[in-house]
N, C-alpha and C. Protein backbone atom coordinates (compact mmCIF):
# COMPACT_ATOMS: atom_id res chain seq x y z
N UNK A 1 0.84 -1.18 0.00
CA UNK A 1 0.00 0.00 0.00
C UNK A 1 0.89 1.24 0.00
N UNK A 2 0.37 2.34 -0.70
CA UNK A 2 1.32 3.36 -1.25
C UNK A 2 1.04 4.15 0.18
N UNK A 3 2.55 4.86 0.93
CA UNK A 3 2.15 5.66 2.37
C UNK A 3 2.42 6.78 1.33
N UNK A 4 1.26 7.78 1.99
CA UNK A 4 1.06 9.27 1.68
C UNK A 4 1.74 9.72 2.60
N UNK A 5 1.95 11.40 2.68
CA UNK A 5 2.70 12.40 3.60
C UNK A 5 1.91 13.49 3.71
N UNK A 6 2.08 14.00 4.42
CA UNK A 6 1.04 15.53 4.52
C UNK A 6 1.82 16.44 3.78
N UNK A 7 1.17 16.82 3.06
CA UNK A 7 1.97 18.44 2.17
C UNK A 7 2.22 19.43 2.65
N UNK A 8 1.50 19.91 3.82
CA UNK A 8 1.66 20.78 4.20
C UNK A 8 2.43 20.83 5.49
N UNK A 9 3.86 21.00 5.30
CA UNK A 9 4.27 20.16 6.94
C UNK A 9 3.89 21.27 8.02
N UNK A 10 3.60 22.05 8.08
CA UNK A 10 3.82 23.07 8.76
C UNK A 10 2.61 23.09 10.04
N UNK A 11 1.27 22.00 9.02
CA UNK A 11 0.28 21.74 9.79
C UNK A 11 0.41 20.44 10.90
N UNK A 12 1.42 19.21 10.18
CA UNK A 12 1.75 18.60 10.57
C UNK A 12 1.90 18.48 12.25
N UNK A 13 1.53 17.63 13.24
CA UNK A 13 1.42 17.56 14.65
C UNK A 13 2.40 16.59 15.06
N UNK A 14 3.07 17.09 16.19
CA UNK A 14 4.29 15.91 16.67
C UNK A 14 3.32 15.01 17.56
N UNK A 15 3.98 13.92 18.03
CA UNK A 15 3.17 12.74 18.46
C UNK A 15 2.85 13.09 19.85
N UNK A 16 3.80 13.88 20.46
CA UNK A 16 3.39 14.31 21.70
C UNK A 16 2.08 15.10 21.78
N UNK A 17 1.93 16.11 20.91
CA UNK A 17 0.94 16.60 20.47
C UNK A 17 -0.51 15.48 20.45
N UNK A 18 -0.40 14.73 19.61
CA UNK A 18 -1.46 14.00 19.30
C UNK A 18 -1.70 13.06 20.13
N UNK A 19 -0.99 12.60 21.24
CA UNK A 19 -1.14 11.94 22.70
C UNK A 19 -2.37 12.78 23.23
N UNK A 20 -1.54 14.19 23.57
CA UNK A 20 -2.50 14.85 24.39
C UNK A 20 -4.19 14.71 23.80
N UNK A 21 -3.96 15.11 22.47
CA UNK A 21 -5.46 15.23 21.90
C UNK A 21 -6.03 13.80 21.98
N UNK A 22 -5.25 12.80 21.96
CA UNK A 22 -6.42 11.64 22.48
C UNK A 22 -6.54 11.96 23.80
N UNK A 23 -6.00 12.14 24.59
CA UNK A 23 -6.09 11.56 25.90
C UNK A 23 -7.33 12.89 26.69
N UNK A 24 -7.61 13.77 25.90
CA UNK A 24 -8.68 14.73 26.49
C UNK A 24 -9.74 14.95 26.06
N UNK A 25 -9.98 13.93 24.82
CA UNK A 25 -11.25 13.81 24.08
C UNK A 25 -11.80 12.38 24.36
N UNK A 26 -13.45 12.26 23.94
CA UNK A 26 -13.61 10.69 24.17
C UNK A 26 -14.51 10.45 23.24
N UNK A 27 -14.44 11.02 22.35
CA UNK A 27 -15.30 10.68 21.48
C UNK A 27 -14.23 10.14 19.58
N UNK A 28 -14.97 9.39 19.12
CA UNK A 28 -14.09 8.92 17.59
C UNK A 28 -15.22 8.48 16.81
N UNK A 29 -14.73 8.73 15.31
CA UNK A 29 -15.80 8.31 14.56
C UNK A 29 -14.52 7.19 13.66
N UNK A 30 -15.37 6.23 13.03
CA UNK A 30 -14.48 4.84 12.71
C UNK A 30 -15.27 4.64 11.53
N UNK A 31 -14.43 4.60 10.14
CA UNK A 31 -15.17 3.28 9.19
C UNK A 31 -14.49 2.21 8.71
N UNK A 32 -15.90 1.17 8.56
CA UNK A 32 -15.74 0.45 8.93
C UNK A 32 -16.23 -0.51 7.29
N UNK A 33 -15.25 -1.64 7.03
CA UNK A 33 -16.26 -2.17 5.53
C UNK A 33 -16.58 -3.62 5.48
N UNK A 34 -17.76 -4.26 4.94
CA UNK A 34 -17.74 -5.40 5.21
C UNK A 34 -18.55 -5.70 3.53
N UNK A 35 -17.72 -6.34 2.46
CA UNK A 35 -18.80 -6.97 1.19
C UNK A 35 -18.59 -5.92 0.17
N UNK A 36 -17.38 -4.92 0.70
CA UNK A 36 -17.14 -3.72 -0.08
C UNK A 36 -18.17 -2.33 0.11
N UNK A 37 -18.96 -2.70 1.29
CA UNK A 37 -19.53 -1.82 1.47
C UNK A 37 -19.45 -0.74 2.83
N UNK A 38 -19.26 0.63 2.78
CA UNK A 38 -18.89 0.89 3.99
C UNK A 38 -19.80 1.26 4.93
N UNK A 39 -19.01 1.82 6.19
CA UNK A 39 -20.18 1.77 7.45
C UNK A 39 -19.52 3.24 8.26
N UNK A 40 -19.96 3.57 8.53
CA UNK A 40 -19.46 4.88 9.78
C UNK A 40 -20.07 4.97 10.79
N UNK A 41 -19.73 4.81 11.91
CA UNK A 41 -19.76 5.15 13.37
C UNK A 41 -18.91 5.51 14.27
N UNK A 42 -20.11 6.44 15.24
CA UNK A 42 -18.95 7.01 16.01
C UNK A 42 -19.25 6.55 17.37
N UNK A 43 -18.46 6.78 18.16
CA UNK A 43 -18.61 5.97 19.86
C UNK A 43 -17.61 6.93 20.80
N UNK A 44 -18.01 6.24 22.10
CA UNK A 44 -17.03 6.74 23.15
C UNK A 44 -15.72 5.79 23.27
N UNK A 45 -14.54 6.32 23.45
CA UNK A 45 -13.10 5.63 23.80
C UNK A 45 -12.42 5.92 24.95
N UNK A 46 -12.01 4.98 25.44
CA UNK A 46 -10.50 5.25 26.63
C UNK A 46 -9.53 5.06 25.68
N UNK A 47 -8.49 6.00 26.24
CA UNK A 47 -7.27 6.10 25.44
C UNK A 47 -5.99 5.56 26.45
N UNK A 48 -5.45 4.29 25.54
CA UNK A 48 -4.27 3.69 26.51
C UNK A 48 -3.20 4.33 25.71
N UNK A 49 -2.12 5.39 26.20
CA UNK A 49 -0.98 6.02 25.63
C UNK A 49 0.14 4.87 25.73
N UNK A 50 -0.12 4.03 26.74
CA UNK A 50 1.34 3.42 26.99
C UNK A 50 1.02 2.13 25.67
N UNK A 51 -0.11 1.48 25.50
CA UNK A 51 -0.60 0.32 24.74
C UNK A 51 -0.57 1.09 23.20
N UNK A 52 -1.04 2.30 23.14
CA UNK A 52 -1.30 2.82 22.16
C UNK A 52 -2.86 2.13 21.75
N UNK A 53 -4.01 2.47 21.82
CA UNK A 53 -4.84 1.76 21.77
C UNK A 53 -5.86 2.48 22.56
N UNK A 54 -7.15 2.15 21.91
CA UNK A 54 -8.30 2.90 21.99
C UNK A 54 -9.03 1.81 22.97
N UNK A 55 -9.64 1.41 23.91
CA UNK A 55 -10.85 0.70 24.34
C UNK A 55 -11.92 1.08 24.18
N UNK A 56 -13.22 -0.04 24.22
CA UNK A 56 -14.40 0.79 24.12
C UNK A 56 -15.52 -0.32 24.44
N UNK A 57 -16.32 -0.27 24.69
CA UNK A 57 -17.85 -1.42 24.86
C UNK A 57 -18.94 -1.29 23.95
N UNK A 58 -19.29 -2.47 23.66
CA UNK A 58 -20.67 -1.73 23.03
C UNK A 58 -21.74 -3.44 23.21
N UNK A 59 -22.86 -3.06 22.55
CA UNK A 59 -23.79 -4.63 22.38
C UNK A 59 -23.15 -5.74 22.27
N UNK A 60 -23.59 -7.32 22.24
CA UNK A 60 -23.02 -8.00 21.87
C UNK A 60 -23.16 -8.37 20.25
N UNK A 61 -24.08 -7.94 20.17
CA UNK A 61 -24.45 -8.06 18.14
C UNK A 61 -25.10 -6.80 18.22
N UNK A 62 -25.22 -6.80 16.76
CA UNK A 62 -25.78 -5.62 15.70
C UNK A 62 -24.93 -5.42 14.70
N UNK A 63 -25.35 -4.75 13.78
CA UNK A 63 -24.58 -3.99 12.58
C UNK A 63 -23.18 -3.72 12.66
N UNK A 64 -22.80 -2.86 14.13
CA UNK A 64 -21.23 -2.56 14.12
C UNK A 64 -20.96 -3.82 14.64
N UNK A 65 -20.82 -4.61 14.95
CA UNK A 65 -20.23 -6.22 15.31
C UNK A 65 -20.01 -7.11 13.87
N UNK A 66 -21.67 -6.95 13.17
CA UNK A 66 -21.19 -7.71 12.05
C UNK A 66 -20.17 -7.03 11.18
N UNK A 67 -19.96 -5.91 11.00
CA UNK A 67 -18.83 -4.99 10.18
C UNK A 67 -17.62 -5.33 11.06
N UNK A 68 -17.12 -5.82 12.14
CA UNK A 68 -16.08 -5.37 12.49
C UNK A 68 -15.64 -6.87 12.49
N UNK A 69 -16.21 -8.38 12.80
CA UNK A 69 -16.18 -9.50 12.47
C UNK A 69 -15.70 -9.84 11.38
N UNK A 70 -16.52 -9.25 10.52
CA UNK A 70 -16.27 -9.38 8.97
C UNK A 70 -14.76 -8.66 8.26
N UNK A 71 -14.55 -7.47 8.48
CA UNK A 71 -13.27 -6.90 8.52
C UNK A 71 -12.77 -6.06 10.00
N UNK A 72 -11.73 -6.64 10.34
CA UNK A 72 -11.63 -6.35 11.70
C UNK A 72 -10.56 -4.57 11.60
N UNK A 73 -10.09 -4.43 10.40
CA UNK A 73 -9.26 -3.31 9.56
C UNK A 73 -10.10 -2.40 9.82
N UNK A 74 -9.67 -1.28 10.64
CA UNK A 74 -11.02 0.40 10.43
C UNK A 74 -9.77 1.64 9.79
N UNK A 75 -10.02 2.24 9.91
CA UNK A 75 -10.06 3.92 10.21
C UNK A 75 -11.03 4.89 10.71
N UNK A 76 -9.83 5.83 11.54
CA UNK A 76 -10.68 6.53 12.09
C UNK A 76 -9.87 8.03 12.14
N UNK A 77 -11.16 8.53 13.41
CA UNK A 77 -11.00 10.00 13.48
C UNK A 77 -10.97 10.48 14.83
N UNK A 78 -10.56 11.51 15.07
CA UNK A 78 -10.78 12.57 16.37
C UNK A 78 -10.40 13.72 16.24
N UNK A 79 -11.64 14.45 16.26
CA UNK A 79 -11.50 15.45 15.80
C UNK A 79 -12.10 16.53 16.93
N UNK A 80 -10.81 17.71 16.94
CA UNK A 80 -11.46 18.76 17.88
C UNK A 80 -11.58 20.16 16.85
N UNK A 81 -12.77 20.42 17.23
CA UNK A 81 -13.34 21.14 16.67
C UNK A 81 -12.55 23.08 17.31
N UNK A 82 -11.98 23.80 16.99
CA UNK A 82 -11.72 24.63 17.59
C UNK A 82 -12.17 26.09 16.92
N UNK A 83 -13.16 26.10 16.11
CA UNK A 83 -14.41 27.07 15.93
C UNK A 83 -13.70 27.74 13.90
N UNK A 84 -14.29 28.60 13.23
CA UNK A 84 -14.31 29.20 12.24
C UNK A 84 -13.40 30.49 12.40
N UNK A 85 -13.02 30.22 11.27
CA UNK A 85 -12.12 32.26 11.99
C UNK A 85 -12.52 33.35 10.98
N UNK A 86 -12.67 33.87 11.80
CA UNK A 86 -13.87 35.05 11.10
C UNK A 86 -13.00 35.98 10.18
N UNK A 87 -13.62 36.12 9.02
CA UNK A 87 -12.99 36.97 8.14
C UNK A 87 -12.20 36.29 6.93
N UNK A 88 -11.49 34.88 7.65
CA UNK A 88 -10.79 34.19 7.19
C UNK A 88 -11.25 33.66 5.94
N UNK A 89 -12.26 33.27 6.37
CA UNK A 89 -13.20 31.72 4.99
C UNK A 89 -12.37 30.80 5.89
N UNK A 90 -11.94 30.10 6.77
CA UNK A 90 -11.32 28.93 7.01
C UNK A 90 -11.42 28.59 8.63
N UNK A 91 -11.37 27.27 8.85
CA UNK A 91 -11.77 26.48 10.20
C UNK A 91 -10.17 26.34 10.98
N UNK A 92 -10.70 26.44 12.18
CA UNK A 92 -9.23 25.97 13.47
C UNK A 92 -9.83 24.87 13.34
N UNK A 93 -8.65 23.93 13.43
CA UNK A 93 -9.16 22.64 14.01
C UNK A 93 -7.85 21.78 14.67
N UNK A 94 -7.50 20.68 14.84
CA UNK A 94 -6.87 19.48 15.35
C UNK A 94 -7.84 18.14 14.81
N UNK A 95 -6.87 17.60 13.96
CA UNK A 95 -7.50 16.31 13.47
C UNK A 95 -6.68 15.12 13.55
N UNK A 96 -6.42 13.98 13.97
CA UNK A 96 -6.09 12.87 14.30
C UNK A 96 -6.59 11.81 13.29
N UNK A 97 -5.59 11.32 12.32
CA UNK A 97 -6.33 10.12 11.69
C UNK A 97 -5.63 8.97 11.94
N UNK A 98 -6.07 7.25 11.80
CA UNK A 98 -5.46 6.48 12.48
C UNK A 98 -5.84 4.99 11.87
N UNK A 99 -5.17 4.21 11.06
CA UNK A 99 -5.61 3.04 10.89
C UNK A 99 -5.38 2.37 12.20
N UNK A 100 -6.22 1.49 12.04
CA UNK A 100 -6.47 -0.01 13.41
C UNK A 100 -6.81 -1.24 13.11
N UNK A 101 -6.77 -1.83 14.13
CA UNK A 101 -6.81 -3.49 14.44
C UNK A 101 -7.92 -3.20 15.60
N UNK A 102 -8.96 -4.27 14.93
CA UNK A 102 -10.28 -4.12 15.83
C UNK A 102 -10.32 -6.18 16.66
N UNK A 103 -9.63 -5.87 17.60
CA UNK A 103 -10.19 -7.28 18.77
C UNK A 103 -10.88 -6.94 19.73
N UNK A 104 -11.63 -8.31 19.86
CA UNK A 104 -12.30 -8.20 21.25
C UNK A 104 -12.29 -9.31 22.27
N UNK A 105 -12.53 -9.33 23.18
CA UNK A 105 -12.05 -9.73 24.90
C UNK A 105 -13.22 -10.39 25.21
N UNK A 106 -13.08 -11.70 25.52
CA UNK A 106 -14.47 -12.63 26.26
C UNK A 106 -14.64 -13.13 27.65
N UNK A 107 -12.79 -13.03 27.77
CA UNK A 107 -12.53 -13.14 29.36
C UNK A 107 -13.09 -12.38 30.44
N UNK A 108 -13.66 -12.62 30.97
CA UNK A 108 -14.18 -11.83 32.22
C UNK A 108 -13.42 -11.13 32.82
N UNK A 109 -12.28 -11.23 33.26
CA UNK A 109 -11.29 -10.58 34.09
C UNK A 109 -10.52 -9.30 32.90
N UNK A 110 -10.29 -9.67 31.99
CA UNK A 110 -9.75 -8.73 30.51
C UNK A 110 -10.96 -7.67 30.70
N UNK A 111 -12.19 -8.09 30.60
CA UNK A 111 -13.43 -7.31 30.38
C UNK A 111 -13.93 -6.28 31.56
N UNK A 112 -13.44 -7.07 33.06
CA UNK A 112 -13.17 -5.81 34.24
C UNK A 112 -12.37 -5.13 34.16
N UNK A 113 -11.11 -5.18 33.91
CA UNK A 113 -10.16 -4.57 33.37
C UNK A 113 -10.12 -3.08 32.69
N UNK A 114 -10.55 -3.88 31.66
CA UNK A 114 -10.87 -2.85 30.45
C UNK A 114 -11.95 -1.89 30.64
N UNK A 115 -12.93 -2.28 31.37
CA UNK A 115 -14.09 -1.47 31.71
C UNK A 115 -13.89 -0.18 32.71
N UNK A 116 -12.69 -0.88 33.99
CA UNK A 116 -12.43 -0.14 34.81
C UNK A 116 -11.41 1.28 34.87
N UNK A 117 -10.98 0.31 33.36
CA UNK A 117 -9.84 1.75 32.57
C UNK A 117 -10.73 2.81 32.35
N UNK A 118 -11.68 2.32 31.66
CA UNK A 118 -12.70 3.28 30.88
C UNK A 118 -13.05 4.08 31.87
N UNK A 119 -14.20 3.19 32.87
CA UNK A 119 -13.92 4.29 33.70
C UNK A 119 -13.81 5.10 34.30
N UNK A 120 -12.59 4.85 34.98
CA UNK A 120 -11.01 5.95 35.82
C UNK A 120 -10.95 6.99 34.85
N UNK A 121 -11.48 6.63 33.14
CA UNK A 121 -11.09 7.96 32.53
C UNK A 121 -12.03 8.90 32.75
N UNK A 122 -13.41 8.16 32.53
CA UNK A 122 -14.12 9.12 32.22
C UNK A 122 -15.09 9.59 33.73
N UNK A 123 -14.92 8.89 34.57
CA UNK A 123 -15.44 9.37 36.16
C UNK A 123 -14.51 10.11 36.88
N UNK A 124 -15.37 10.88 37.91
CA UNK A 124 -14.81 11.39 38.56
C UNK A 124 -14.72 10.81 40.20
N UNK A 125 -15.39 10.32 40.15
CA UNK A 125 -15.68 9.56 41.94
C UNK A 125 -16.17 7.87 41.08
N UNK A 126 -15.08 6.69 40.38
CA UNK A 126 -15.47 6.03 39.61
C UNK A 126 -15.94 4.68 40.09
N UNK A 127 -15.53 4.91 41.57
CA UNK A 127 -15.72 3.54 42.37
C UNK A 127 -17.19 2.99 42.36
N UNK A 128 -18.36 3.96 42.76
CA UNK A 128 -19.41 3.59 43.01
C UNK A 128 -20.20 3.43 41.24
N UNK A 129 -19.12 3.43 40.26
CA UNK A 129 -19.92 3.35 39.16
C UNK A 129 -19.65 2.38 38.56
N UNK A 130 -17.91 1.47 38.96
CA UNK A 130 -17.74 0.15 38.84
C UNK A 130 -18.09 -0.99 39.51
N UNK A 131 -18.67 -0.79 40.58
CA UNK A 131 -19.52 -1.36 41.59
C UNK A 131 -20.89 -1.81 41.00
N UNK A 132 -21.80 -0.44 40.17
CA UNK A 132 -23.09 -0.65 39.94
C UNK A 132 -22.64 -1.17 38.55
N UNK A 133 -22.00 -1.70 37.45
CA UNK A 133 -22.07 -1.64 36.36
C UNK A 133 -20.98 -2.87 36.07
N UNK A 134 -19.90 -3.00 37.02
CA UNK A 134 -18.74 -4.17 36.25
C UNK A 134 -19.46 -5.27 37.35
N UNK A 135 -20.60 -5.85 36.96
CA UNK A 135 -20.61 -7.55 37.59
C UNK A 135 -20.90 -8.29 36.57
N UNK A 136 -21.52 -9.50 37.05
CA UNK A 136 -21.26 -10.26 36.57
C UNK A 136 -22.14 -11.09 35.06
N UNK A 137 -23.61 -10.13 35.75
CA UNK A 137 -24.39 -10.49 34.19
C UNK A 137 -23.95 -9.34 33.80
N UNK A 138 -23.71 -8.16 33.98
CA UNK A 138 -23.78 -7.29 33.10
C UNK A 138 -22.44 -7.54 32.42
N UNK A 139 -21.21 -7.92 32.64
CA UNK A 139 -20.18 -8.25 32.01
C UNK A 139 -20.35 -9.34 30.61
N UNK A 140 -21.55 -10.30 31.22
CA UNK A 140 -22.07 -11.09 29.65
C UNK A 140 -22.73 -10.87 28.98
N UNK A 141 -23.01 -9.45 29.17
CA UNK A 141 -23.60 -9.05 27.84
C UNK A 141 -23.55 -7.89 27.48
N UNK A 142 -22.22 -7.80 27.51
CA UNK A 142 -21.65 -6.47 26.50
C UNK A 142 -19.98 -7.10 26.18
N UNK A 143 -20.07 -6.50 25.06
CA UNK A 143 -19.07 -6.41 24.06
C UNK A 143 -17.69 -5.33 24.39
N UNK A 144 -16.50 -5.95 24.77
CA UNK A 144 -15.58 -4.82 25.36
C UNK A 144 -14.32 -5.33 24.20
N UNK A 145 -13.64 -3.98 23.68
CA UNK A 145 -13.06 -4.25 22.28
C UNK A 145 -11.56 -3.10 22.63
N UNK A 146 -10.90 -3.50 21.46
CA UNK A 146 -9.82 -3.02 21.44
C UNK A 146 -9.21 -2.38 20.03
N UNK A 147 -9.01 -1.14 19.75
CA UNK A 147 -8.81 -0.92 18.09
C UNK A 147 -6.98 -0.80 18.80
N UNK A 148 -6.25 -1.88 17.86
CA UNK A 148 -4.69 -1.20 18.45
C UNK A 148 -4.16 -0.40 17.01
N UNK A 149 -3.60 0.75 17.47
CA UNK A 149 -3.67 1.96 16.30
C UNK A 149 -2.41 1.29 15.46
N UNK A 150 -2.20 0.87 13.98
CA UNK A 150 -1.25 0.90 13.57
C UNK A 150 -0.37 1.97 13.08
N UNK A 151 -1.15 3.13 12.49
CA UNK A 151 -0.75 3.78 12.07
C UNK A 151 -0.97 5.46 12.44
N UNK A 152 -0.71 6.33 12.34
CA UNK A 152 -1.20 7.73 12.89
C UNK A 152 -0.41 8.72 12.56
N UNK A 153 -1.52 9.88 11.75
CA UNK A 153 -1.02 11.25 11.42
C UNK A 153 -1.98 12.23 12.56
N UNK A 154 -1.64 13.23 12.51
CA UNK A 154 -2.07 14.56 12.88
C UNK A 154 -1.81 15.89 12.55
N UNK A 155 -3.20 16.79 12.34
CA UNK A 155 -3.02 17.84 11.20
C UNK A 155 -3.71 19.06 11.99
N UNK A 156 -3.19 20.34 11.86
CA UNK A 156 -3.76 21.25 12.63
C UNK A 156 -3.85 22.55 11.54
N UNK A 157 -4.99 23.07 11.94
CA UNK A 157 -5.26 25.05 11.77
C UNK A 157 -5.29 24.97 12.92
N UNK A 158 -4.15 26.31 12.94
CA UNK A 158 -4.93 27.05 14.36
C UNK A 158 -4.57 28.53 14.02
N UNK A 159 -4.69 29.84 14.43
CA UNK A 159 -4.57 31.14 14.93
C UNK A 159 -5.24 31.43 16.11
N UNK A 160 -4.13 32.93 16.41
CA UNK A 160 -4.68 33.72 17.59
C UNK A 160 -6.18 34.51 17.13
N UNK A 161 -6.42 34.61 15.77
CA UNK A 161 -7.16 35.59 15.26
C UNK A 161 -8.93 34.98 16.23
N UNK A 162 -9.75 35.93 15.79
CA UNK A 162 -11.25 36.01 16.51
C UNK A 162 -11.89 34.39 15.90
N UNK A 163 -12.39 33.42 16.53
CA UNK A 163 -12.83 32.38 16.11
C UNK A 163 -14.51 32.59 16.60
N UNK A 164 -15.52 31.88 15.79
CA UNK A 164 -16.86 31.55 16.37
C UNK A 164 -16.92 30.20 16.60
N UNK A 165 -18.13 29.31 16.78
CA UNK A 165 -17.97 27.81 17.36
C UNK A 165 -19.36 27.63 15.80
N UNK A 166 -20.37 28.54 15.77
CA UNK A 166 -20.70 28.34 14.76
C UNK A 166 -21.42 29.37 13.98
N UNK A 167 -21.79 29.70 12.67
CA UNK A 167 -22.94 30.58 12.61
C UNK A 167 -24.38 30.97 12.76
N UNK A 168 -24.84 32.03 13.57
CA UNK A 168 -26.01 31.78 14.20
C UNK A 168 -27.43 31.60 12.80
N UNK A 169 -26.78 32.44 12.42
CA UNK A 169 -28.19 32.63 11.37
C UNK A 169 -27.62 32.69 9.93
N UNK A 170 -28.11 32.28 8.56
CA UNK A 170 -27.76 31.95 7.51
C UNK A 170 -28.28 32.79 7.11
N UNK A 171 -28.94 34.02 6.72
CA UNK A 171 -29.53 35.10 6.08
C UNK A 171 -28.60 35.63 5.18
């Protein structure tokens, strides 16, 4: 497969950079193909910096299971949105793109684990929420997965100049 480069290096993001931006966002959008046909969804993630690797839960079947069974290969996104710049014609942003490896975990103990990462990330007092949520039926019947990132760029606009988040009215 032919590797591309960003043209514009200047937008280009060092990896330290693009650590941080996973590790303070939790949201990703992923596609996904199965029969040559594609799929897009987006979900919540824990971000393992040291694994490199996204966690995440979801159903035990449906649509995103059969797509990810079928080709376990995604790409994805994370994207922070950092508003329009006025005057400009052009968007701030931070964008993260990332091929992956999509497995998933049946072990019970892998599946507390992984759940409890999640989380430590995303709670703030997380004890009483792994208590009500990591036992033991509820552990069999959900789906706890792993995208491990093979690959990863990151691309930025930014300025000091006046930004909006969006436009109010189209008139």
């Amino acid at each position: 497969m032919e590797k591309y480069h960003l043209r514009r290096k200047e937008k280009e993001m060092e990896e330290s950079e693009i650590i941080q931006i996973l590790k303070r966002n939790m949201i990703l959008t992923i596609a996904l193909s199965k029969d040559n046909t594609p799929y897009l969804i987006t979900m919540n993630y824990a971000f393992d910096e040291h694994k490199m690797c996204f966690y995440f839960h979801c159903a035990r079947a449906g649509k995103k299971i059969d797509y990810f069974l079928s080709n376990p290969e995604v790409w994805g996104q994370v994207l922070e949105d950092d508003g329009y710049i006025l005057n400009e014609c052009s968007h701030a942003y931070k964008s993260i793109h990332f091929k992956g490896q999509v497995e998933f975990f049946e072990e019970i103990t892998q599946k507390k684990n992984i759940l409890s990462f999640m989380i430590d990330q995303f709670e703030q007092n997380p004890e009483p929420v792994k208590t009500r949520f990591i036992t033991g039926s509820s552990l069999e019947n959900v789906r706890v997965g792993k995208i491990q990132i093979i690959e990863i760029t990151g691309k930025k606009e930014s300025t000091d100049k006046p930004k909006i988040r969006k436009k109010t009215n189209f008139a």
